[in-house]
N, C-alpha and C. Protein backbone atom coordinates (compact mmCIF):
# COMPACT_ATOMS: atom_id res chain seq x y z
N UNK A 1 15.35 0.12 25.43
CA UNK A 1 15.85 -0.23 24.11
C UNK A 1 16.27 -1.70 24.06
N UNK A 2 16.75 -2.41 25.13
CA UNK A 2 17.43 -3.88 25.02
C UNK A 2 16.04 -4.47 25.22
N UNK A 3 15.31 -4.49 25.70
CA UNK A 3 13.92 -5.32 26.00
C UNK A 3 13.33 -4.96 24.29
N UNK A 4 13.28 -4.02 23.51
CA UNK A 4 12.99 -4.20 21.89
C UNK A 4 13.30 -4.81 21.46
N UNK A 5 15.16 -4.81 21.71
CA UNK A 5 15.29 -6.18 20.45
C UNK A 5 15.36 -7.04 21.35
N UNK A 6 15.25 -7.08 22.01
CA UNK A 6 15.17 -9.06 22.71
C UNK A 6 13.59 -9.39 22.24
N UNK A 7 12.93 -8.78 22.29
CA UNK A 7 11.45 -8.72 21.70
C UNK A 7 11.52 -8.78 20.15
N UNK A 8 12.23 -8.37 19.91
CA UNK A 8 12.21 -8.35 17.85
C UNK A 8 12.63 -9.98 17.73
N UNK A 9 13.97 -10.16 18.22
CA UNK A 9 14.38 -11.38 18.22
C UNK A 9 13.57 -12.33 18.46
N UNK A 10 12.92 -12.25 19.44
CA UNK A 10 12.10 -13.66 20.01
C UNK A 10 10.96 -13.65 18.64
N UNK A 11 10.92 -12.25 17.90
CA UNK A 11 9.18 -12.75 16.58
C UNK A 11 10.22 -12.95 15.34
N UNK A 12 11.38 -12.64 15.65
CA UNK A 12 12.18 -13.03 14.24
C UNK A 12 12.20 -14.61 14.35
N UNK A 13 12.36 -15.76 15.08
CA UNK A 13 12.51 -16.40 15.55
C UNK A 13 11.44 -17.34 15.58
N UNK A 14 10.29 -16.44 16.30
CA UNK A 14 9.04 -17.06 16.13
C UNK A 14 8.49 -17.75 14.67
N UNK A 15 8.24 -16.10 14.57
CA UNK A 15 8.22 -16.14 12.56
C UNK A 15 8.70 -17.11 11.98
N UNK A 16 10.03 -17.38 12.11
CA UNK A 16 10.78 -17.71 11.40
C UNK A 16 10.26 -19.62 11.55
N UNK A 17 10.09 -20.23 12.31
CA UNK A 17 9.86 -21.15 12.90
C UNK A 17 8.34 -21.60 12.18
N UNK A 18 7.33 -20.17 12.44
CA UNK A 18 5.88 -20.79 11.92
C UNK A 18 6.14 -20.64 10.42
N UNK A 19 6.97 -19.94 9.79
CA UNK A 19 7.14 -19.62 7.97
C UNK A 19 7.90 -21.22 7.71
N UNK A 20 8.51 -22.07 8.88
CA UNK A 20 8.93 -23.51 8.18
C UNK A 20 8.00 -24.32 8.28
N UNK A 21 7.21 -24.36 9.05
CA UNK A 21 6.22 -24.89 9.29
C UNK A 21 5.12 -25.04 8.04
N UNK A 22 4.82 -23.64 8.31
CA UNK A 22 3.68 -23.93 6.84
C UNK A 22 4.06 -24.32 5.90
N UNK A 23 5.29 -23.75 5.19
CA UNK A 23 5.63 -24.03 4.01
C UNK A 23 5.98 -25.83 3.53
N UNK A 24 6.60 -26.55 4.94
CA UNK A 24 6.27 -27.65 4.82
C UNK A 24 5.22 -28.23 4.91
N UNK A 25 4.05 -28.00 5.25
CA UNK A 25 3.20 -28.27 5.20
C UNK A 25 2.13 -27.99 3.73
N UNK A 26 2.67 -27.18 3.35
CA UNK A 26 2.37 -26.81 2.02
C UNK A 26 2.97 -27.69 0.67
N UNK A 27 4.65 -28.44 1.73
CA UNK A 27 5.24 -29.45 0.19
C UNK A 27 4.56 -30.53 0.63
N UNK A 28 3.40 -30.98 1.20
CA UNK A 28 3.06 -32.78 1.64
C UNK A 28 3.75 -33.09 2.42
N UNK A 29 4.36 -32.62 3.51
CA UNK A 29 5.26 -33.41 4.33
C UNK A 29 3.78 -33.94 5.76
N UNK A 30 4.57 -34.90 6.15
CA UNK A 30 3.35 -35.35 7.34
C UNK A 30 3.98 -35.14 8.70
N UNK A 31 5.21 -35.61 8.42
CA UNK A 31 6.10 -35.54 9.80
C UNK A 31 6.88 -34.79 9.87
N UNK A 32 7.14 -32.97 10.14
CA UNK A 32 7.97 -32.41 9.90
C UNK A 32 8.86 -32.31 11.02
N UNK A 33 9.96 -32.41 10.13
CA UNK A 33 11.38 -32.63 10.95
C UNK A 33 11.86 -34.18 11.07
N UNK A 34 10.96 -34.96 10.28
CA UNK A 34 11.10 -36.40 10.13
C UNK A 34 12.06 -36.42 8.66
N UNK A 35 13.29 -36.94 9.00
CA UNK A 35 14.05 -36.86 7.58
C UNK A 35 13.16 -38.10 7.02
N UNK A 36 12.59 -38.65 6.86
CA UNK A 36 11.64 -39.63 5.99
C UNK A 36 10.50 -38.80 5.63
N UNK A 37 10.27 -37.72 5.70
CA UNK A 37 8.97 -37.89 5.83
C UNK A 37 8.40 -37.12 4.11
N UNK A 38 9.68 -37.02 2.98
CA UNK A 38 9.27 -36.74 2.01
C UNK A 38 9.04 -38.05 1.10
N UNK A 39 9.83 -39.73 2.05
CA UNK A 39 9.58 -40.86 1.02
C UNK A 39 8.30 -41.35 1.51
N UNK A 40 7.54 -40.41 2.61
CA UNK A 40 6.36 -41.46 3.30
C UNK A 40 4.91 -41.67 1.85
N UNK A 41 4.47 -42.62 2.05
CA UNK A 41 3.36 -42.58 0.58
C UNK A 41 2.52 -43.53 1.55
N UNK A 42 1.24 -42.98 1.06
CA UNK A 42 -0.21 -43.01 1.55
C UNK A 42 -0.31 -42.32 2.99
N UNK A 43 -0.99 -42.69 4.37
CA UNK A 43 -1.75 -42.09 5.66
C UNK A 43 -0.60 -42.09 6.20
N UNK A 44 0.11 -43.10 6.79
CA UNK A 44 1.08 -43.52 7.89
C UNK A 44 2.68 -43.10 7.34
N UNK A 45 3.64 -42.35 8.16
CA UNK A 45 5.09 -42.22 7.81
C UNK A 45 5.90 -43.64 7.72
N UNK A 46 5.41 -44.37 9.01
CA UNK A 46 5.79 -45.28 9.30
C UNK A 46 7.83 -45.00 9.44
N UNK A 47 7.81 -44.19 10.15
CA UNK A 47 9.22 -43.98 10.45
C UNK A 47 9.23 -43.74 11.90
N UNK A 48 8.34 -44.18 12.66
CA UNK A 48 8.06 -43.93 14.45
C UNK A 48 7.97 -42.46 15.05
N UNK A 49 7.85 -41.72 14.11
CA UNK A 49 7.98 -40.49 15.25
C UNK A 49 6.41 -40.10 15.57
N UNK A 50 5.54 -40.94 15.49
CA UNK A 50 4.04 -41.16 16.26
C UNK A 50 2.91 -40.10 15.39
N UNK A 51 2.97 -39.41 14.00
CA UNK A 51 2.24 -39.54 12.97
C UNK A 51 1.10 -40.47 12.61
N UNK A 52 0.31 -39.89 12.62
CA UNK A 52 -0.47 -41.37 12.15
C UNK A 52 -0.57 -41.49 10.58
């Protein structure tokens, strides 16, 4: 029973992680987790976190 939810946990978690992912990726973001990365405009963030 403890190996279930340590197992539920780790896809709640998982999940939870790939559902921020897409969805930023879904508002235009380029660099996610880059607090710039909703003023970036055109290819480049140009805020260094190695984006091109």
């Amino acid at each position: 029973m403890t190996n279930a939810i340590i197992i539920l946990i780790l896809l709640l978690l998982v999940g939870g992680a790939a559902a921020y992912v897409i969805r930023a990726k879904k508002q235009g973001q380029k660099c996610i987790g880059c607090p710039y990365s909703k003023q970036c405009a055109g290819k480049s963030c140009g805020c260094g976190c190695g984006e091109p």
